[in-house]
C-alpha atoms as a PDB file:
ATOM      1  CA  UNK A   1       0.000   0.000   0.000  1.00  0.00           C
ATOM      2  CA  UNK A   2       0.965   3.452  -0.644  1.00  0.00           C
ATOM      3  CA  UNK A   3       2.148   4.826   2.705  1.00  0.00           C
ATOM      4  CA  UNK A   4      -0.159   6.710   5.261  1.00  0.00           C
ATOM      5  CA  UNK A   5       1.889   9.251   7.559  1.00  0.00           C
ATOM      6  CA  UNK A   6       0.616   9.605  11.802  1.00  0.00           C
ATOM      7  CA  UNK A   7       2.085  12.863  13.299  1.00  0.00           C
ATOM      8  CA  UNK A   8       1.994  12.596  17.193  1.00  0.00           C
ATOM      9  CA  UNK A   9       2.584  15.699  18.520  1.00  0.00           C
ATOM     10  CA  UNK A  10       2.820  17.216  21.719  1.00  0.00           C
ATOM     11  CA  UNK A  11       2.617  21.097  23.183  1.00  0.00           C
ATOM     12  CA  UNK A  12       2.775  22.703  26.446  1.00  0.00           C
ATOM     13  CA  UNK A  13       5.381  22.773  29.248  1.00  0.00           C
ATOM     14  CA  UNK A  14       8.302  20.985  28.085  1.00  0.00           C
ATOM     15  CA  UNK A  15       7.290  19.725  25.265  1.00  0.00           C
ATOM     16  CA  UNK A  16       7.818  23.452  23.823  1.00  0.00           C
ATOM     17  CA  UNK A  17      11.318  22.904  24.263  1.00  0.00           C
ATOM     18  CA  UNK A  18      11.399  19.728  22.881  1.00  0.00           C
ATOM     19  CA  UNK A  19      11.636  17.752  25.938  1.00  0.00           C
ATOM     20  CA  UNK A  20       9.402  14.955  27.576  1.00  0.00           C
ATOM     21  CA  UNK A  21       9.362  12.675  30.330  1.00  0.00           C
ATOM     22  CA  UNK A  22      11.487  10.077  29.116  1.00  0.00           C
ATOM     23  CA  UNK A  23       9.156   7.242  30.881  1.00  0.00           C
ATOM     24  CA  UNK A  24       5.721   8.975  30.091  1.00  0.00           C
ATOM     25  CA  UNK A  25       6.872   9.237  26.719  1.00  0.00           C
ATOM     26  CA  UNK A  26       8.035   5.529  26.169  1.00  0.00           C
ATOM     27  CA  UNK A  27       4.299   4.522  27.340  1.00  0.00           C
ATOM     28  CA  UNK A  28       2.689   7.259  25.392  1.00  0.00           C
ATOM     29  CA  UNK A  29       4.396   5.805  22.029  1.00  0.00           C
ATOM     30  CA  UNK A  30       3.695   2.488  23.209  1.00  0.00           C
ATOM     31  CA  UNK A  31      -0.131   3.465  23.621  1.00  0.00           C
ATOM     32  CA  UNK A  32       0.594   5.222  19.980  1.00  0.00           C
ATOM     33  CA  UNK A  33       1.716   1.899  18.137  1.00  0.00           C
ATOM     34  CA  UNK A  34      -0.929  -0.620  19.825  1.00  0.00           C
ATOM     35  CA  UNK A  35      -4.054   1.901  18.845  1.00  0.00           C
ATOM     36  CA  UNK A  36      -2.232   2.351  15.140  1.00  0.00           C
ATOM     37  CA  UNK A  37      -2.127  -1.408  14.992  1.00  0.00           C
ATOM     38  CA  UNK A  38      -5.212  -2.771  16.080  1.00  0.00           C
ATOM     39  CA  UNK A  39      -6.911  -0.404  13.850  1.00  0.00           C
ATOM     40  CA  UNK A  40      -4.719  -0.658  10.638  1.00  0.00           C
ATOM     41  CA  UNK A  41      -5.864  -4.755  11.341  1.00  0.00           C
ATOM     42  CA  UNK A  42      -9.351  -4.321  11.806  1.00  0.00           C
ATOM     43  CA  UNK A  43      -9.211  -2.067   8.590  1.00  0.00           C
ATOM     44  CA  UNK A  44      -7.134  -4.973   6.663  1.00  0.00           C
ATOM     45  CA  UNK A  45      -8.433  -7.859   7.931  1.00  0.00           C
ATOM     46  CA  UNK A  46     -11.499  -7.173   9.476  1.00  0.00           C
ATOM     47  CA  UNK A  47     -10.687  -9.250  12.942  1.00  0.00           C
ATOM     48  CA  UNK A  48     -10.092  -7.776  16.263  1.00  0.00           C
ATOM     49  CA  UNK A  49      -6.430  -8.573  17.919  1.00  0.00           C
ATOM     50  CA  UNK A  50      -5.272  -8.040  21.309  1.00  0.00           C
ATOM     51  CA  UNK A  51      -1.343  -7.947  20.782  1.00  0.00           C
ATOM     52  CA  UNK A  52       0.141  -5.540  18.161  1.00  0.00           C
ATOM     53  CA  UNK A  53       2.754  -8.474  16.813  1.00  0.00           C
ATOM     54  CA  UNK A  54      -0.220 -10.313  15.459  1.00  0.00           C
ATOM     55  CA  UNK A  55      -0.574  -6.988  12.761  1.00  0.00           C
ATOM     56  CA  UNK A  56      -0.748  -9.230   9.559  1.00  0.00           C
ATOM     57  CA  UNK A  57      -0.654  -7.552   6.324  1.00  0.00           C
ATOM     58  CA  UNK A  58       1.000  -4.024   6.945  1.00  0.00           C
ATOM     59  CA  UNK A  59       4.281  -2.545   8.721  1.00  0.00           C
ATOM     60  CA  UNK A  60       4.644   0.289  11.159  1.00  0.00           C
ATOM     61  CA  UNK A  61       7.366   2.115  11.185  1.00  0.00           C
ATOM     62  CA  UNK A  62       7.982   5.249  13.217  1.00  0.00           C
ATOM     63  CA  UNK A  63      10.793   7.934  12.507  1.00  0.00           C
ATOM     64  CA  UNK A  64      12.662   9.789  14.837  1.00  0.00           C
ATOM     65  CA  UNK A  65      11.299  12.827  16.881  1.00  0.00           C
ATOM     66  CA  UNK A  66      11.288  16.444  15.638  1.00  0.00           C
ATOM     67  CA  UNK A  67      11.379  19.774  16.803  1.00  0.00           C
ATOM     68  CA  UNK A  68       8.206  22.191  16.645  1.00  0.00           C
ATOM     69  CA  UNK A  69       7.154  20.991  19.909  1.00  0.00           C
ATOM     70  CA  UNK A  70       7.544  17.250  20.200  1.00  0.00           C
ATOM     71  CA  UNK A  71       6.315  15.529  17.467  1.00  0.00           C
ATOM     72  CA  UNK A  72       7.170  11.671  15.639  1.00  0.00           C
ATOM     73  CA  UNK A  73       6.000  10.021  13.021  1.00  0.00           C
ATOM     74  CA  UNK A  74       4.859   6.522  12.236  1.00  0.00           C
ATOM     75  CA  UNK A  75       4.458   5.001   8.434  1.00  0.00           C
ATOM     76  CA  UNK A  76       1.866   2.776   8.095  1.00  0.00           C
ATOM     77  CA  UNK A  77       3.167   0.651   4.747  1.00  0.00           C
ATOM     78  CA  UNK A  78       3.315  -2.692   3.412  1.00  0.00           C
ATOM     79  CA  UNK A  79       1.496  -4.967   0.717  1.00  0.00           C
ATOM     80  CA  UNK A  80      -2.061  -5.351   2.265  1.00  0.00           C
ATOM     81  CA  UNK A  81      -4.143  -7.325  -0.495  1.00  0.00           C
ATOM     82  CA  UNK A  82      -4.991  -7.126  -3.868  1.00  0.00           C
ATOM     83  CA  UNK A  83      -8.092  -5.554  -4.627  1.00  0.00           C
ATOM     84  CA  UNK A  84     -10.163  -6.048  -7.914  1.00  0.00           C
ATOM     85  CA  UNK A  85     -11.196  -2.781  -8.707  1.00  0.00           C
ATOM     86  CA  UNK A  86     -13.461  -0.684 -10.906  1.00  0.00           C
ATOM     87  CA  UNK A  87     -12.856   2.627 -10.787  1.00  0.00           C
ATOM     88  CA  UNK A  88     -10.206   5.622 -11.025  1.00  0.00           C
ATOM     89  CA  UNK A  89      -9.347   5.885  -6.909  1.00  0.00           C
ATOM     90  CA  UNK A  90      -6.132   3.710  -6.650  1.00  0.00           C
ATOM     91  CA  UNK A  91      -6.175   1.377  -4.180  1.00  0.00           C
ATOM     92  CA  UNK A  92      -3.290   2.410  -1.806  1.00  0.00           C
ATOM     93  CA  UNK A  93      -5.637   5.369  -1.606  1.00  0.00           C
ATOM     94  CA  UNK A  94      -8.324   4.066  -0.564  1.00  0.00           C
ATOM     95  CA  UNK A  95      -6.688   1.483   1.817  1.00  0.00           C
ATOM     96  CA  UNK A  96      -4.638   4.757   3.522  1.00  0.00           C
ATOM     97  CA  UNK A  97      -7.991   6.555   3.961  1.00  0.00           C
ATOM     98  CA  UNK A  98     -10.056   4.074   5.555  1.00  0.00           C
ATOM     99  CA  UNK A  99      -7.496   3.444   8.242  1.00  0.00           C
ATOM    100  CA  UNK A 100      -6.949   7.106   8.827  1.00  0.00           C
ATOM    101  CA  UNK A 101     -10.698   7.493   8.836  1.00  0.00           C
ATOM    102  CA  UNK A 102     -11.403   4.177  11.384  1.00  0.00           C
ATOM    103  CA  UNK A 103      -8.242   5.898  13.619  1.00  0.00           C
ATOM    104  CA  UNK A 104     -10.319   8.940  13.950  1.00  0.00           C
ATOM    105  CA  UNK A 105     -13.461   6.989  14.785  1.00  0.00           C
ATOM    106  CA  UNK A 106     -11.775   4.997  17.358  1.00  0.00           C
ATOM    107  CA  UNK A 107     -10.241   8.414  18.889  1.00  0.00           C
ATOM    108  CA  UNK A 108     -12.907  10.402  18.753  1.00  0.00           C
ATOM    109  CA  UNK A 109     -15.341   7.531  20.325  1.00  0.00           C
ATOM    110  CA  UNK A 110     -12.479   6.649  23.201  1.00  0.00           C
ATOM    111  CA  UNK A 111     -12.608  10.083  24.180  1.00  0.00           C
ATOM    112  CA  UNK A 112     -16.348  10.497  24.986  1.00  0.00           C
ATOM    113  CA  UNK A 113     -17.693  12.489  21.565  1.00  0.00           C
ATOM    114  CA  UNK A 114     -20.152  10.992  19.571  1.00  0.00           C
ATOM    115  CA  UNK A 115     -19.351   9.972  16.139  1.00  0.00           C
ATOM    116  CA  UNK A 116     -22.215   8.820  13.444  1.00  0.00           C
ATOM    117  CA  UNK A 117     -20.994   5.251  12.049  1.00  0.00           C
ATOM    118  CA  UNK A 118     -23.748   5.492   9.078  1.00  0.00           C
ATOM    119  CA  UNK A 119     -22.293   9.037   8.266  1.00  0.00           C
ATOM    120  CA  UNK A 120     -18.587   8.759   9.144  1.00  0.00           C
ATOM    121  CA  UNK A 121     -17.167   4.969   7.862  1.00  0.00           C
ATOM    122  CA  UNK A 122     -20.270   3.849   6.881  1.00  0.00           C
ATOM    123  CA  UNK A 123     -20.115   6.257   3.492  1.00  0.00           C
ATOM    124  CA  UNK A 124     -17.007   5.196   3.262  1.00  0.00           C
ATOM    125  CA  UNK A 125     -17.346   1.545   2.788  1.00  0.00           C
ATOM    126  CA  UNK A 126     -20.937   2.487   1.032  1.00  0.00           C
ATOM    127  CA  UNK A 127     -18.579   3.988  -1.712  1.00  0.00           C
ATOM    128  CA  UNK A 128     -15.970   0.881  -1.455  1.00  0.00           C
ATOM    129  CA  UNK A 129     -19.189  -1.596  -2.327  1.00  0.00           C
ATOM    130  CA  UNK A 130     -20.307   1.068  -5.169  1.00  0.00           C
ATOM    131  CA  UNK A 131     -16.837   0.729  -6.712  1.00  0.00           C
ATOM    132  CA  UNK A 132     -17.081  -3.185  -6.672  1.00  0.00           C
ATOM    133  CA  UNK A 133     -13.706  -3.174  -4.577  1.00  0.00           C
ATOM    134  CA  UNK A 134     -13.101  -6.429  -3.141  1.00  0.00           C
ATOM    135  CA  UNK A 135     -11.992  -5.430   0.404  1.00  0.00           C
ATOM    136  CA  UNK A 136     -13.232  -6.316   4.021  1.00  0.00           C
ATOM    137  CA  UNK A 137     -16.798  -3.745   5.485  1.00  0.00           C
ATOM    138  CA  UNK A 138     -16.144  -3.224   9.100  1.00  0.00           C
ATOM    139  CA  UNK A 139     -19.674  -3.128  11.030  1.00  0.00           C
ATOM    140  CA  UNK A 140     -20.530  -0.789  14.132  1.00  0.00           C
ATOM    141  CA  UNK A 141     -20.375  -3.446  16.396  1.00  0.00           C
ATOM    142  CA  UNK A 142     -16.863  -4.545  15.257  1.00  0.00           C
ATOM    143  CA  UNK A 143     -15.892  -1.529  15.220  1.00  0.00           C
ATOM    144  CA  UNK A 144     -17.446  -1.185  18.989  1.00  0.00           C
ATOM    145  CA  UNK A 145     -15.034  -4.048  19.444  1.00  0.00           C
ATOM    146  CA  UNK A 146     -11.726  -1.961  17.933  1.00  0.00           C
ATOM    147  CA  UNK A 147     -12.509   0.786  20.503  1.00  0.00           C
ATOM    148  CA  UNK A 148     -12.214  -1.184  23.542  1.00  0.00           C
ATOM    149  CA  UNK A 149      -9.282  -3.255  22.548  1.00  0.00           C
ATOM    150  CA  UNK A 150      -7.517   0.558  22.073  1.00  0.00           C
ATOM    151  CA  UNK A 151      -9.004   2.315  24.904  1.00  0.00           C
ATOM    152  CA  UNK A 152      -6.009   1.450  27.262  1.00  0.00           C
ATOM    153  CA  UNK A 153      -3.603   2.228  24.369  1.00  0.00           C
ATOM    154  CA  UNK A 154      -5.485   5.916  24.033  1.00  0.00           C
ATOM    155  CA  UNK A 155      -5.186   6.682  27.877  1.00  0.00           C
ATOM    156  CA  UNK A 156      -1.626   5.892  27.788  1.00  0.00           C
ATOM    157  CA  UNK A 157      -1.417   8.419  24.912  1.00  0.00           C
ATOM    158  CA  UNK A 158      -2.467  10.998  27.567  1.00  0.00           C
ATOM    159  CA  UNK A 159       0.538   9.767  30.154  1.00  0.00           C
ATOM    160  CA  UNK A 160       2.794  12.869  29.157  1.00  0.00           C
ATOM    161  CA  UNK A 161       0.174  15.265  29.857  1.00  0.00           C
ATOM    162  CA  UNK A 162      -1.741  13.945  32.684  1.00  0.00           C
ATOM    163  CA  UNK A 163       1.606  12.449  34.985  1.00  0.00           C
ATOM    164  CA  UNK A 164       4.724  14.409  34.587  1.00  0.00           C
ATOM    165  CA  UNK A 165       2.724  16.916  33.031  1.00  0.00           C
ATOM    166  CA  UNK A 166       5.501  17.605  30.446  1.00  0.00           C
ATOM    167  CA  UNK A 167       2.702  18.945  27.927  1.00  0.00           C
ATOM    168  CA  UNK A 168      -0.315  20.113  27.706  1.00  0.00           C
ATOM    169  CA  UNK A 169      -1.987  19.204  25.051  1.00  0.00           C
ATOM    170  CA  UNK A 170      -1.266  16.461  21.867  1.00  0.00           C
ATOM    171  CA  UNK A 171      -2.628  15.514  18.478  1.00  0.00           C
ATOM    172  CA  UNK A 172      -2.583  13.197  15.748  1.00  0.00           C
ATOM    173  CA  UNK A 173      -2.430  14.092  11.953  1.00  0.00           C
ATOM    174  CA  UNK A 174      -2.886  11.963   9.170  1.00  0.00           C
ATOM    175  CA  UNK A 175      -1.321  11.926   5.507  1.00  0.00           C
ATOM    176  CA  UNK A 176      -2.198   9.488   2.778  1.00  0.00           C
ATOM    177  CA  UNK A 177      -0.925  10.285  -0.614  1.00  0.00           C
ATOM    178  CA  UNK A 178      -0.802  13.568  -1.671  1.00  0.00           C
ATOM    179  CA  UNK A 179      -3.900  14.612   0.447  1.00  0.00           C
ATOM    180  CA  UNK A 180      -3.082  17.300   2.731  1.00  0.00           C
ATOM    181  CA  UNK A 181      -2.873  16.379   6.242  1.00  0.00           C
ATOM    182  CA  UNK A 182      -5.953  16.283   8.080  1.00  0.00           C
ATOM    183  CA  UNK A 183      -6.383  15.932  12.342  1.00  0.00           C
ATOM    184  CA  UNK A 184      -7.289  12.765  13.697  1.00  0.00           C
ATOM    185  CA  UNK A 185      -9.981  12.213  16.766  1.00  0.00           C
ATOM    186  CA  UNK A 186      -9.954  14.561  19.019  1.00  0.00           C
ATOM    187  CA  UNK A 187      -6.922  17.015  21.432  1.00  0.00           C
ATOM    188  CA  UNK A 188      -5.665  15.178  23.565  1.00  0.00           C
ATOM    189  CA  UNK A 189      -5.780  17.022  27.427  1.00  0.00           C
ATOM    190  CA  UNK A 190      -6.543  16.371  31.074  1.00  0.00           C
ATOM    191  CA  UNK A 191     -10.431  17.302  29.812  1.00  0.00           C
ATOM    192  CA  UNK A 192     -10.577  14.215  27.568  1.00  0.00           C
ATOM    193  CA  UNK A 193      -8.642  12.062  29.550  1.00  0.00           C
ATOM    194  CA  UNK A 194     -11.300  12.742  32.146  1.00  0.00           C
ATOM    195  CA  UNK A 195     -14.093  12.778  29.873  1.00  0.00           C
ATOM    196  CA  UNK A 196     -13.265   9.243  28.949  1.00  0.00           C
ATOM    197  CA  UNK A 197     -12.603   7.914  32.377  1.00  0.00           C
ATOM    198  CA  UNK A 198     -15.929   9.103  33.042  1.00  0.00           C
ATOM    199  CA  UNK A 199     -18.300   6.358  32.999  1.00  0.00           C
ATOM    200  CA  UNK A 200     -22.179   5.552  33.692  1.00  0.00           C
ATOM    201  CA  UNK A 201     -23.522   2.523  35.947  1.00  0.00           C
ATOM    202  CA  UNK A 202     -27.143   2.086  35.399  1.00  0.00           C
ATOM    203  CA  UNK A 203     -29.042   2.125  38.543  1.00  0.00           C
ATOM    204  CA  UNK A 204     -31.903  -0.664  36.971  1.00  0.00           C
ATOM    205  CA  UNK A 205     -31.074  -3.604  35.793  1.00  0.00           C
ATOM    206  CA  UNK A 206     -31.426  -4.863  32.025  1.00  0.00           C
ATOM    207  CA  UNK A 207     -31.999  -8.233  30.418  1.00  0.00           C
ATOM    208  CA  UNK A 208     -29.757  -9.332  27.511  1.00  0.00           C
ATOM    209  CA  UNK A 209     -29.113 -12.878  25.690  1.00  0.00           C
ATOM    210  CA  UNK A 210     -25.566 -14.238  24.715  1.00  0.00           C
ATOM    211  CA  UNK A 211     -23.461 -16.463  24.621  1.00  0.00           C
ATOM    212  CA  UNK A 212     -20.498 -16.819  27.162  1.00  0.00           C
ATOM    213  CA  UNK A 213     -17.055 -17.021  25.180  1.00  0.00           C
ATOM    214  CA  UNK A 214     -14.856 -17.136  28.744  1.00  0.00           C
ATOM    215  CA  UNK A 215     -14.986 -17.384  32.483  1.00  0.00           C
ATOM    216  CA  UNK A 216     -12.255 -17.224  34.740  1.00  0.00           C
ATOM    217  CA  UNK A 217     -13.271 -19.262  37.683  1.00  0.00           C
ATOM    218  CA  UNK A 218     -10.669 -17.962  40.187  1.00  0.00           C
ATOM    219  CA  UNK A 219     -12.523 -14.214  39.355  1.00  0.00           C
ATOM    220  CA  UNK A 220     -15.859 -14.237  38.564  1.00  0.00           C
ATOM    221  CA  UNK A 221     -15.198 -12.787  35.154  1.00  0.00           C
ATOM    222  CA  UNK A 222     -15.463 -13.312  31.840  1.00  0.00           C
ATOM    223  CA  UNK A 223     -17.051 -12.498  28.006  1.00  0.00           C
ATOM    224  CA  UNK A 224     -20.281 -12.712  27.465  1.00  0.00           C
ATOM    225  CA  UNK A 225     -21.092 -12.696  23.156  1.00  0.00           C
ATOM    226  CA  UNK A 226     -24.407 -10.310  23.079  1.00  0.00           C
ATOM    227  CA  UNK A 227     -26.602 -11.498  20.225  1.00  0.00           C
ATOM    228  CA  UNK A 228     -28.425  -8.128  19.776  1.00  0.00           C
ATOM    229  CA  UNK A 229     -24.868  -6.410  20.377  1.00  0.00           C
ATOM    230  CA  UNK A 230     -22.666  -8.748  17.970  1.00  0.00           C
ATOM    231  CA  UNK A 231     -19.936  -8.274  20.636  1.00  0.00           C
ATOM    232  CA  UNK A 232     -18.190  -9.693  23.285  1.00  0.00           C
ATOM    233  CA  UNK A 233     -19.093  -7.619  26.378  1.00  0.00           C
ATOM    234  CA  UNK A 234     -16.784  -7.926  29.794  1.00  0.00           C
ATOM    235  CA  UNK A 235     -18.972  -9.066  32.494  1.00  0.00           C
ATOM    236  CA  UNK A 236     -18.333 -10.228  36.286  1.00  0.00           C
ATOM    237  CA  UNK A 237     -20.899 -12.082  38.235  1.00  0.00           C
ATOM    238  CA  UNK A 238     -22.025  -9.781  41.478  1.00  0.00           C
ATOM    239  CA  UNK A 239     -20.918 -11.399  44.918  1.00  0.00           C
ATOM    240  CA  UNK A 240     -24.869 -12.402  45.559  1.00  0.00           C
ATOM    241  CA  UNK A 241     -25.042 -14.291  42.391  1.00  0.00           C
ATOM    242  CA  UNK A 242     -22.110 -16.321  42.659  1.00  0.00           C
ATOM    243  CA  UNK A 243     -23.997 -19.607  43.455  1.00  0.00           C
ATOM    244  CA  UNK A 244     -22.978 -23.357  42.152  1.00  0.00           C
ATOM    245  CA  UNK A 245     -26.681 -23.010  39.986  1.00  0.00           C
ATOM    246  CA  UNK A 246     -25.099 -19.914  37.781  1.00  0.00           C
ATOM    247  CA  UNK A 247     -21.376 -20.837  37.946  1.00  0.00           C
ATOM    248  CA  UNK A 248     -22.958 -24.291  36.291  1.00  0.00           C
ATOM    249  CA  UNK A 249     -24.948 -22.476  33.902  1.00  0.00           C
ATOM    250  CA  UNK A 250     -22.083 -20.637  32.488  1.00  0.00           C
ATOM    251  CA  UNK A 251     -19.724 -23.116  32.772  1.00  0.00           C
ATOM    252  CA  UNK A 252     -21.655 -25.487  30.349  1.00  0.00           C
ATOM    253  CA  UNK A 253     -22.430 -22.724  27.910  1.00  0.00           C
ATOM    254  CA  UNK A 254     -19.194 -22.005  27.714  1.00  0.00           C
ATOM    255  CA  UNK A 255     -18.351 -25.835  26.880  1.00  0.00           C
ATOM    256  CA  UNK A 256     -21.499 -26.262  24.355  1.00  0.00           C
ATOM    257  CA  UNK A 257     -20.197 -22.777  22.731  1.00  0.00           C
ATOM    258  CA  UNK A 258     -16.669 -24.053  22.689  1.00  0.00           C
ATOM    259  CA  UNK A 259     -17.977 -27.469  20.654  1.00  0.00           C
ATOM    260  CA  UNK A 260     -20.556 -25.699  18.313  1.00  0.00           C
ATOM    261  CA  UNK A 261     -19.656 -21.863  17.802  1.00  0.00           C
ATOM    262  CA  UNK A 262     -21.875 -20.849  15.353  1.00  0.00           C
ATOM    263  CA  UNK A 263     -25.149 -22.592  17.146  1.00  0.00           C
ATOM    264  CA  UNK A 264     -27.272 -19.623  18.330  1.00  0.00           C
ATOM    265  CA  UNK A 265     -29.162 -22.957  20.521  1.00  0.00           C
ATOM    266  CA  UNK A 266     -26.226 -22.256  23.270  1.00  0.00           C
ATOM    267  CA  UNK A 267     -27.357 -18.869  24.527  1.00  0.00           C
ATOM    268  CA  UNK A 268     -28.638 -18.094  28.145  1.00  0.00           C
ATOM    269  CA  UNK A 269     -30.420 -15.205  29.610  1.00  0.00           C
ATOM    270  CA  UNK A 270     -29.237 -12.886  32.414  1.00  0.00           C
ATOM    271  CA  UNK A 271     -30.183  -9.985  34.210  1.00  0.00           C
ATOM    272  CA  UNK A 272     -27.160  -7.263  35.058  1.00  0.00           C
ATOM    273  CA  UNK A 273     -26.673  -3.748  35.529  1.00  0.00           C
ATOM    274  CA  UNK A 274     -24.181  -2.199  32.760  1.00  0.00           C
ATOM    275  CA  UNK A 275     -21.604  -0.002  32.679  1.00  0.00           C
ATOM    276  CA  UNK A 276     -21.573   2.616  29.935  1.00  0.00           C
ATOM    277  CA  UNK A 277     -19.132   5.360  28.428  1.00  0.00           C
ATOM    278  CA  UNK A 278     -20.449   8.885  28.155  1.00  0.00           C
ATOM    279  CA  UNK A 279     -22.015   8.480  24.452  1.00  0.00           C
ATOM    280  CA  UNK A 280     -23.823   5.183  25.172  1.00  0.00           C
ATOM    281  CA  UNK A 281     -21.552   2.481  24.278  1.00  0.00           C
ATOM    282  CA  UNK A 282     -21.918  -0.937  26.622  1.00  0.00           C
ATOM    283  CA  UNK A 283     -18.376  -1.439  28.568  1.00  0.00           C
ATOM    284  CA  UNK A 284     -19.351  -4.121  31.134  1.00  0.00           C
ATOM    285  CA  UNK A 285     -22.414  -6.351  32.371  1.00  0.00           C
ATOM    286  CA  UNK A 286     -22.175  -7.174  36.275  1.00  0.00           C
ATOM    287  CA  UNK A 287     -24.442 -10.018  36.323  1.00  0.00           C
ATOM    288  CA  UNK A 288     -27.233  -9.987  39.108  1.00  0.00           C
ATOM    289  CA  UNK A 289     -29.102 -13.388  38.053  1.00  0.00           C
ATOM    290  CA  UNK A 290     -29.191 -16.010  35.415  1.00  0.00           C
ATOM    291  CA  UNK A 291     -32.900 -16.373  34.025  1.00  0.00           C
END
């Protein structure tokens, strides 16, 4: 693929000067890479991964820092796929955009501001099927799945800022081609680091259906696969709940789901209260009884 171009730069305090804190800055570039990756994947080949080595199909490289506050780069390159196309948009180009585009989704929704799928990446791959390009169409809800694998990554973006407090403020910028460069998500500052950290427990509880993917029986936790939600959602059971009848239910759905995943027979229905970022989007289930 033609090469798309991530500017991380930082402003404020030291980072005028072209200084950070050597440690908050290792785990801010860290949080940098793992975001990049996951999405660039997602974008590529439409599966969610947990650990940036498994990136298949594209390379990030990152260049050193420059001056102008603190800035770096990374180059996201590589041979991604072919794609059978008809139409005058080369493909690199339309590769490049989609991951800057799904980057600034993934920001934007991390940080607590509400982005329209259907009017942000949904055009986008509406105009991919129009062209006949043979390439992977990310849904909402695995895209819902790329912003919680990242939202770690994104908070340790803020480290500089919000620990040492050698900056004030950082963005990303995006270049793909010859396409100007164009801002990514949202600023980076101690407002959106709160604003994301900032999370809503219901007060009444909800009924869902799914299917559990894990369980950790030493914790209480696990995944829970939410038919209506076509995600994975974290869940833990509540201490009152914790009884051999429920650990037995979820233990066998877990084994029938393990032998037969595509069975929608396996599913069980709970009741829980949720946990829910700022815009809406389901975080965590904390399972109050198994129906």
């Amino acid at each position: 693929m033609d090469k798309a171009i991530f500017e991380l730069s930082y402003e404020g305090a030291s980072a005028d000067g072209h200084y950070l804190d050597f440690y908050d800055a290792t785990i801010a570039l860290m949080g940098f890479q793992r975001s990049l990756a996951i999405v660039t994947h997602a974008v590529i080949n439409d599966e969610v991964i947990t650990q940036t080595p498994y990136l298949r199909g594209a390379n990030i490289l990152i260049s050193p820092p420059e001056s102008g506050s603190w800035k770096t780069f990374a180059v996201v390159t590589g041979a991604i796929y072919t794609i059978a196309q008809i139409g005058s948009a080369p493909k690199d180009s339309v590769t490049g955009n989609l991951i800057g585009s799904a980057y600034d989704y993934v920001i934007s929704s991390t940080l607590g501001f509400h982005v329209d799928y259907d009017k942000t990446l949904g055009e986008q791959y509406r105009e991919v099927q129009e062209r006949r390009l043979q390439m992977p169409i990310i849904s909402k809800s695995r895209m819902d799945s790329v912003i919680e694998k990242c939202e770690n990554s994104i908070r340790d973006i803020h480290r500089p800022i919000v620990k040492s407090r050698s900056a004030v403020n950082a963005r990303i910028k995006c270049k793909v081609g010859s396409v100007s460069d164009k801002y990514v998500g949202q600023k980076f500052t101690q407002n959106s680091y709160d604003r994301m950290n900032n999370k809503r427990k219901s007060q009444e509880k909800s009924i869902f259906e799914g299917k559990i993917s894990s369980y950790n029986m030493n914790t209480f936790k696990g995944r829970v696969y939410i038919l209506d939600k076509k995600r994975p959602i974290p869940f833990e059971l509540e201490e009152s709940a914790r009884t051999t009848e429920n650990i037995n239910v979820i233990t066998t759905n877990l084994a029938d789901n393990a032998s037969d995943p595509n069975s929608r027979h396996f599913s069980i229905k709970f009741e829980g209260l949720t946990t829910e970022s700022i815009t809406g989007r389901l975080i965590s289930i904390m399972i109050t009884g198994i129906l």
